[in-house]
N, C-alpha and C. Protein backbone atom coordinates (compact mmCIF):
# COMPACT_ATOMS: atom_id res chain seq x y z
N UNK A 1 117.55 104.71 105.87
CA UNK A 1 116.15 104.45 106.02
C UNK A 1 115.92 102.95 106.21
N UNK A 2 114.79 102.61 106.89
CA UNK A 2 114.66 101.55 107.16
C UNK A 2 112.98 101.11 106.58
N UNK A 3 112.41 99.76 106.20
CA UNK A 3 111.32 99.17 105.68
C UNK A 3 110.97 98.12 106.65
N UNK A 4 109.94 98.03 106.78
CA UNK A 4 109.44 96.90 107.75
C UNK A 4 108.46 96.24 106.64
N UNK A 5 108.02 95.10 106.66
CA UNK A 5 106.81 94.32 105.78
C UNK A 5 106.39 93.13 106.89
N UNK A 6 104.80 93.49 106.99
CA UNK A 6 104.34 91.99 107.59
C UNK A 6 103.86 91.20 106.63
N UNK A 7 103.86 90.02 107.38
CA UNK A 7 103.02 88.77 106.91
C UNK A 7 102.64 87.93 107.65
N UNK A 8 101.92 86.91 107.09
CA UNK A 8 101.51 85.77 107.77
C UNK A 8 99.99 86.55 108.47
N UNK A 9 99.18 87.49 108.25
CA UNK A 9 97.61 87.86 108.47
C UNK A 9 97.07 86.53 107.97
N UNK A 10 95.81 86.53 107.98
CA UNK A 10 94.90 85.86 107.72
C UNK A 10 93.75 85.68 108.24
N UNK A 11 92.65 84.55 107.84
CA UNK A 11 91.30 83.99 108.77
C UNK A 11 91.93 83.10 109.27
N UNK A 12 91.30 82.87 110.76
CA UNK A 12 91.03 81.53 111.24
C UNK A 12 90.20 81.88 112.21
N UNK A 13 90.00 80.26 112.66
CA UNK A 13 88.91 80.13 113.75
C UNK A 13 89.52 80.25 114.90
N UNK A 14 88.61 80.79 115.89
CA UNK A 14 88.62 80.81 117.12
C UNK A 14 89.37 79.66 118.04
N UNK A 15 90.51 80.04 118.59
CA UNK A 15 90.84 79.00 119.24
C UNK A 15 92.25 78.40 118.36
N UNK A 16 92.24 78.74 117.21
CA UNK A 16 93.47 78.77 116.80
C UNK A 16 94.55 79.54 116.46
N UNK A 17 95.69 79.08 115.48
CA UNK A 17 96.91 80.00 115.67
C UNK A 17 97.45 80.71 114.40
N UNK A 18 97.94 81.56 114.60
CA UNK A 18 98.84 82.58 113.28
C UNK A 18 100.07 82.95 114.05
N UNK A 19 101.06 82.72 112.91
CA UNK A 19 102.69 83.53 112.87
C UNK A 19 102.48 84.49 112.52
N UNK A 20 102.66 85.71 112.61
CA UNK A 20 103.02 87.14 111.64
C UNK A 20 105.13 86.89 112.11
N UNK A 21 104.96 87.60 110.94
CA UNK A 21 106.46 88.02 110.47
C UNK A 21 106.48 89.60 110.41
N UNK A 22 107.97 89.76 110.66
CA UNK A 22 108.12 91.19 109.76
C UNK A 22 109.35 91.45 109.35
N UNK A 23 109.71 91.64 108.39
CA UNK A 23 111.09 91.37 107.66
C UNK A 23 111.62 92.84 107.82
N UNK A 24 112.97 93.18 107.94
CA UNK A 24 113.12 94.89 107.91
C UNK A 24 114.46 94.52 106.58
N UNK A 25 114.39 95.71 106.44
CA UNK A 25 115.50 95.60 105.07
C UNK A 25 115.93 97.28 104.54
N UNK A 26 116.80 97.68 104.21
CA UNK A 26 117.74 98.72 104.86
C UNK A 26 118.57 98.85 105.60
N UNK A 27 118.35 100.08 106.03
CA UNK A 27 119.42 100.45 107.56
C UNK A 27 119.01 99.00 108.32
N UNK A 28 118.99 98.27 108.38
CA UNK A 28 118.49 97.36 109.73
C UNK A 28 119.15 97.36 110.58
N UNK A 29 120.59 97.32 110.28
CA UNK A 29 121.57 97.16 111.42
C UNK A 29 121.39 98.36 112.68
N UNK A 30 120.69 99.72 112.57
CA UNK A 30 120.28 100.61 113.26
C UNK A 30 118.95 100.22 113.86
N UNK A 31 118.42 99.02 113.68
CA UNK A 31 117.16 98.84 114.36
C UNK A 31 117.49 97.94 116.16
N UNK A 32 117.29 98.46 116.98
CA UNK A 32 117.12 97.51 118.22
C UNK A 32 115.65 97.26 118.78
N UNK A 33 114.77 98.01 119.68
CA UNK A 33 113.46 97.21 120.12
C UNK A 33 112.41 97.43 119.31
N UNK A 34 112.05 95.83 118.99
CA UNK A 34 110.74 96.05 117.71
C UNK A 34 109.86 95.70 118.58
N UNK A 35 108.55 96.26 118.00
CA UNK A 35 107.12 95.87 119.03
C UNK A 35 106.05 95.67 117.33
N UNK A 36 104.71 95.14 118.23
CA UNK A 36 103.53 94.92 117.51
C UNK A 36 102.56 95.71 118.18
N UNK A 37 101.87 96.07 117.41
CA UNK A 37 100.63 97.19 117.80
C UNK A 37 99.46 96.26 116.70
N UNK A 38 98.14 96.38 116.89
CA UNK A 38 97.11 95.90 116.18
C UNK A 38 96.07 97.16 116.56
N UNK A 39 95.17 96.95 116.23
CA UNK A 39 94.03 98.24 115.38
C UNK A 39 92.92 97.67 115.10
N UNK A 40 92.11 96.94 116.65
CA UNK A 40 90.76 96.59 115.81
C UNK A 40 89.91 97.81 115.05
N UNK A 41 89.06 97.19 114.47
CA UNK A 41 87.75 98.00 113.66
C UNK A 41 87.42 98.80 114.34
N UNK A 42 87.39 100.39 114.15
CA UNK A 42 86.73 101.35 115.00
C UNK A 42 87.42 101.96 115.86
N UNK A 43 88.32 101.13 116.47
CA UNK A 43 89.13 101.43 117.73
C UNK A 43 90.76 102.36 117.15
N UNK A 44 91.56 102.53 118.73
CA UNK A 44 92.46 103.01 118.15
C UNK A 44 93.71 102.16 118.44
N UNK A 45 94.54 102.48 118.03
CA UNK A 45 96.22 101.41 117.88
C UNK A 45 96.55 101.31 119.08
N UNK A 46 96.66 99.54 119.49
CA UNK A 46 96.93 99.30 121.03
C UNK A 46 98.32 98.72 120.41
N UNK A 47 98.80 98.76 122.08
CA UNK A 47 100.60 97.88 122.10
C UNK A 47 99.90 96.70 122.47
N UNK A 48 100.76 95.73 121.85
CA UNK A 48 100.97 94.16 121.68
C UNK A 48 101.65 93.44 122.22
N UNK A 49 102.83 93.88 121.70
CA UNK A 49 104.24 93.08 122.22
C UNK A 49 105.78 93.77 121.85
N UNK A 50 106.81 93.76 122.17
CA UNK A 50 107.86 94.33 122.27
C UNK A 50 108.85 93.32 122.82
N UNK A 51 109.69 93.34 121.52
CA UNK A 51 111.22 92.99 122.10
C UNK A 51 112.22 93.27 122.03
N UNK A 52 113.39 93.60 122.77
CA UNK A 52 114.86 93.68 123.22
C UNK A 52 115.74 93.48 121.83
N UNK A 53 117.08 94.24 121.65
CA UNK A 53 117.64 93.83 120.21
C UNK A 53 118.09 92.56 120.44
N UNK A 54 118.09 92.02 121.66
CA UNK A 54 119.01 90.72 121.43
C UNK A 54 117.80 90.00 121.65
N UNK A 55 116.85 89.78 121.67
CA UNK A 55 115.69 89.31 122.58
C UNK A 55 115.50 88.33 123.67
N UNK A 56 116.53 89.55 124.58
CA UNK A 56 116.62 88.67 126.04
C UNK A 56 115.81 89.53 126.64
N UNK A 57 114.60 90.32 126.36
CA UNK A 57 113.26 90.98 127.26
C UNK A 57 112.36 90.92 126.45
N UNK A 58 111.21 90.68 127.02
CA UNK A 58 109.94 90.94 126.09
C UNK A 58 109.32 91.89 126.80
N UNK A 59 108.18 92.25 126.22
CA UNK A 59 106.90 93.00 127.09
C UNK A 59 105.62 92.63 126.07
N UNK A 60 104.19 92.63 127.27
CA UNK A 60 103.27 91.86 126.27
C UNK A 60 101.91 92.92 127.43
N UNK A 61 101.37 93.57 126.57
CA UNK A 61 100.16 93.46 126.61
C UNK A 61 98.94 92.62 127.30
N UNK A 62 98.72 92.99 129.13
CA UNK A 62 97.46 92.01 129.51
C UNK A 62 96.41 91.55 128.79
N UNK A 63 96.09 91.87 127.69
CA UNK A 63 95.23 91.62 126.80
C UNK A 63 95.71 90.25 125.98
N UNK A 64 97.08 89.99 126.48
CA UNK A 64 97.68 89.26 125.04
C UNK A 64 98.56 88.06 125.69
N UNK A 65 98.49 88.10 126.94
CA UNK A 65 99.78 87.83 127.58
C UNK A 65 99.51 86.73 128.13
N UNK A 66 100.13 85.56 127.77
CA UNK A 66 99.95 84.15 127.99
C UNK A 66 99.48 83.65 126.67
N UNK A 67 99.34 83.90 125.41
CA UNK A 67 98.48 83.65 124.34
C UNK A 67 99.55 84.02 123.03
N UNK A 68 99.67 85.25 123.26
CA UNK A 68 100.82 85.93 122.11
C UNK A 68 102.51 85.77 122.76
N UNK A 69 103.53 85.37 121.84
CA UNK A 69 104.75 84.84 121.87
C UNK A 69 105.55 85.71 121.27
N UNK A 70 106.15 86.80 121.30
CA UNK A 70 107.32 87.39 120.12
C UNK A 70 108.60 87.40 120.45
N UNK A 71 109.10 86.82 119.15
CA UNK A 71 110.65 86.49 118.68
C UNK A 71 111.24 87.51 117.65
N UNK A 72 112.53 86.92 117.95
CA UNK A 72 113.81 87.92 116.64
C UNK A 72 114.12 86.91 116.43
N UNK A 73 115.19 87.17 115.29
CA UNK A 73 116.21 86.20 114.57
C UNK A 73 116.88 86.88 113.36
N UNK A 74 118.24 88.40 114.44
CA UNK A 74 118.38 88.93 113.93
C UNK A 74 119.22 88.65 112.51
N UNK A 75 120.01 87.58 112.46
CA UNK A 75 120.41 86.80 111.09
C UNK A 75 119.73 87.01 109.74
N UNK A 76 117.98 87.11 110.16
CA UNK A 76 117.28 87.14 109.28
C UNK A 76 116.71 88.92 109.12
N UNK A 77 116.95 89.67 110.14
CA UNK A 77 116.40 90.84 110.21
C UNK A 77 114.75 90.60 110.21
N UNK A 78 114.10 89.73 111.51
CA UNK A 78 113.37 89.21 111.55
C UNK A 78 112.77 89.36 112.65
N UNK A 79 111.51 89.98 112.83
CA UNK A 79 110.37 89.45 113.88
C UNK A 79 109.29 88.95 113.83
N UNK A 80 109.11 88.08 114.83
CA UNK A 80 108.09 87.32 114.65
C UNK A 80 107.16 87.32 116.19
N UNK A 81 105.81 86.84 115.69
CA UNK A 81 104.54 86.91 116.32
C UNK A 81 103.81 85.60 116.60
N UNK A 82 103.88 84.80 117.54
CA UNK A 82 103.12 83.88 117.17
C UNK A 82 102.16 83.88 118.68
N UNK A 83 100.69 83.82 117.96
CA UNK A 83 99.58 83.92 118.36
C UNK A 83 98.63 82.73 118.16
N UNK A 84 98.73 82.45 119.41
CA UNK A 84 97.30 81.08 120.13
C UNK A 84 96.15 81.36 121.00
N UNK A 85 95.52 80.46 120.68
CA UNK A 85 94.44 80.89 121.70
C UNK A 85 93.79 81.80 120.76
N UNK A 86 93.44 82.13 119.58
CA UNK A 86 93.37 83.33 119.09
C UNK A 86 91.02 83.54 119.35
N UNK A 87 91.10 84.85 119.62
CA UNK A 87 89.66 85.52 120.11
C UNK A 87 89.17 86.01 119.02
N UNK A 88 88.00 86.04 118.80
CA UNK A 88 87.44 87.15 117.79
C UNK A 88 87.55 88.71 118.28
N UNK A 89 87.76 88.89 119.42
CA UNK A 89 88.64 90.23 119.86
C UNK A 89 90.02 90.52 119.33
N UNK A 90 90.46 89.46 119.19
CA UNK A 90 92.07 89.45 118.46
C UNK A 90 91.94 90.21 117.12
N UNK A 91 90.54 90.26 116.15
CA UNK A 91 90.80 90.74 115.10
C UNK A 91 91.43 91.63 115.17
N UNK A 92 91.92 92.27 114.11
CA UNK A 92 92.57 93.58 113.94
C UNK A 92 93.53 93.41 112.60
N UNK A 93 94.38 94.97 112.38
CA UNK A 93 94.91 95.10 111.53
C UNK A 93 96.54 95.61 112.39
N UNK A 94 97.13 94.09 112.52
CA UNK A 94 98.26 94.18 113.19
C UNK A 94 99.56 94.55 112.26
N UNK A 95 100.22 95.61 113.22
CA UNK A 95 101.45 96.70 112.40
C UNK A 95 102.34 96.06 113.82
N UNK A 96 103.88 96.15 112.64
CA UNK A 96 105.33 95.88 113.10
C UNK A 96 105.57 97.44 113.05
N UNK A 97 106.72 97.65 114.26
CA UNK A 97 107.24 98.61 114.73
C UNK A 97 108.58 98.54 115.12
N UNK A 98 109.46 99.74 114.58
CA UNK A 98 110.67 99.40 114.76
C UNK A 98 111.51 100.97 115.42
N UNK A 99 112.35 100.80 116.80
CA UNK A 99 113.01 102.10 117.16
C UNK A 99 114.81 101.86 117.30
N UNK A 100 115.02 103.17 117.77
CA UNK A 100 117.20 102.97 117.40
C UNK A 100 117.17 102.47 118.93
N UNK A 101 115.93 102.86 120.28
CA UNK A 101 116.42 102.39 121.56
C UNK A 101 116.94 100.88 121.46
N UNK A 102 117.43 100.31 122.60
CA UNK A 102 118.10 99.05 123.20
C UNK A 102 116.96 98.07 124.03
N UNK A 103 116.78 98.96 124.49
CA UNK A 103 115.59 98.39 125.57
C UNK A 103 114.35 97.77 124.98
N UNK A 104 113.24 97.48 126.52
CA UNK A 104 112.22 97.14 125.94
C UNK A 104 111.25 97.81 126.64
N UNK A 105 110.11 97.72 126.53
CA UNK A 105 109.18 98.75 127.53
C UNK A 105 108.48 99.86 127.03
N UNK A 106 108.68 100.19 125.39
CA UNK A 106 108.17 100.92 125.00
C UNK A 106 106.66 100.60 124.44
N UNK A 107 105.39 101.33 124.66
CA UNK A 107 104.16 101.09 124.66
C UNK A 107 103.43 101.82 123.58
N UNK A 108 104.36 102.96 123.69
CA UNK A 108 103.01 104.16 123.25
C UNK A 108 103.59 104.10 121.44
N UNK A 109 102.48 104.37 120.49
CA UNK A 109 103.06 104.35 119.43
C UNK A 109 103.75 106.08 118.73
N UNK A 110 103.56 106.90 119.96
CA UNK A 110 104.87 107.90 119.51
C UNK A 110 106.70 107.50 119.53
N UNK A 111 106.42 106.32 120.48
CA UNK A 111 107.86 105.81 120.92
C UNK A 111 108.46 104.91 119.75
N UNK A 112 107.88 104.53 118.41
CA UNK A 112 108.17 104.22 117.38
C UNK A 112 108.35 104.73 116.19
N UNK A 113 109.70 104.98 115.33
CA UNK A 113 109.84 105.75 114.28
C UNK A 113 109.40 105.02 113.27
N UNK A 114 109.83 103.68 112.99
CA UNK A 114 109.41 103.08 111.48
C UNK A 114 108.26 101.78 111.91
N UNK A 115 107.83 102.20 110.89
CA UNK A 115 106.30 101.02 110.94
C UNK A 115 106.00 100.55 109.55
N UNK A 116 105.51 99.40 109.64
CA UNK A 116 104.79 98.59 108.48
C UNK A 116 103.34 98.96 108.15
N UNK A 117 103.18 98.57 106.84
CA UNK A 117 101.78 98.75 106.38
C UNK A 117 100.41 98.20 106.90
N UNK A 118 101.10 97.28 107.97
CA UNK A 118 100.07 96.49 108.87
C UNK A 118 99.53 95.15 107.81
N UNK A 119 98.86 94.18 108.45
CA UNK A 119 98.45 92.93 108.20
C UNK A 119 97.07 92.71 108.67
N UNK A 120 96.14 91.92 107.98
CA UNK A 120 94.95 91.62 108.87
C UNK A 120 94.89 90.52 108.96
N UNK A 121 94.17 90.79 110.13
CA UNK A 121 94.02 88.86 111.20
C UNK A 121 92.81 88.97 111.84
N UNK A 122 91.72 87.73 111.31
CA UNK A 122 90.33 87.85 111.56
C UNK A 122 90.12 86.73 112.17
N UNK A 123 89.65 86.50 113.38
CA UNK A 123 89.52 85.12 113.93
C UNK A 123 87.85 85.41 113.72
N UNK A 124 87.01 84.24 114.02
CA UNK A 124 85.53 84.03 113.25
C UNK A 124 85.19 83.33 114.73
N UNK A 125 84.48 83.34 115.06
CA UNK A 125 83.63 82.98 116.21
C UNK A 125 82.34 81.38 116.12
């Protein structure tokens, strides 16, 4: 079995930046493409970002893309999120996602077996 945990949610203002993390711990060594999904208020769970086990591919979300950055650092059993430019559309309650594929390209959140408890991130206008 595998655990995912985010961090690094928070407030900020418009126009500025947040890291999220997500630490996995367990099986990790069975984990290859992790992605981010977020969940504004009301709405339902969009794809974010996605990366490769080695993270030589990304995939990003037109919504996100030029603004949001995601990294590994599998040493640490580690992904990371880093988000600029940040919108008061950006709010949400952003979840780490983790599958056994290699690749990257996965969107839909059936294409993910293990997930985190999610994080919130409120940018203020």
């Amino acid at each position: 079995q595998v655990q995912l945990v985010e961090s690094g949610g928070g407030l900020v203002q418009a126009g500025g930046s947040l890291r999220l993390s997500c630490a996995a711990s367990g099986r990790s060594f069975s984990i290859h493409v992790m992605g981010w999904f977020r969940q504004p208020p009301g709405k339902e769970r969009e794809f974010a970002a996605a990366i490769s086990w080695n993270g030589g591919s990304t995939d990003y979300a037109d919504s996100v893309k030029g603004r949001f950055t995601i990294s590994r650092d599998n040493s640490k059993n580690t992904v990371y999120l880093q988000m600029n430019s940040l919108k008061p559309e950006d709010t949400a309650v952003y979840y780490c996602a983790a599958d056994w594929d290699h690749g990257v390209g996965k969107r839909r959140t059936e294409e993910y077996y293990y997930w985190g408890q999610g994080t919130q991130v409120t940018v203020s206008s």
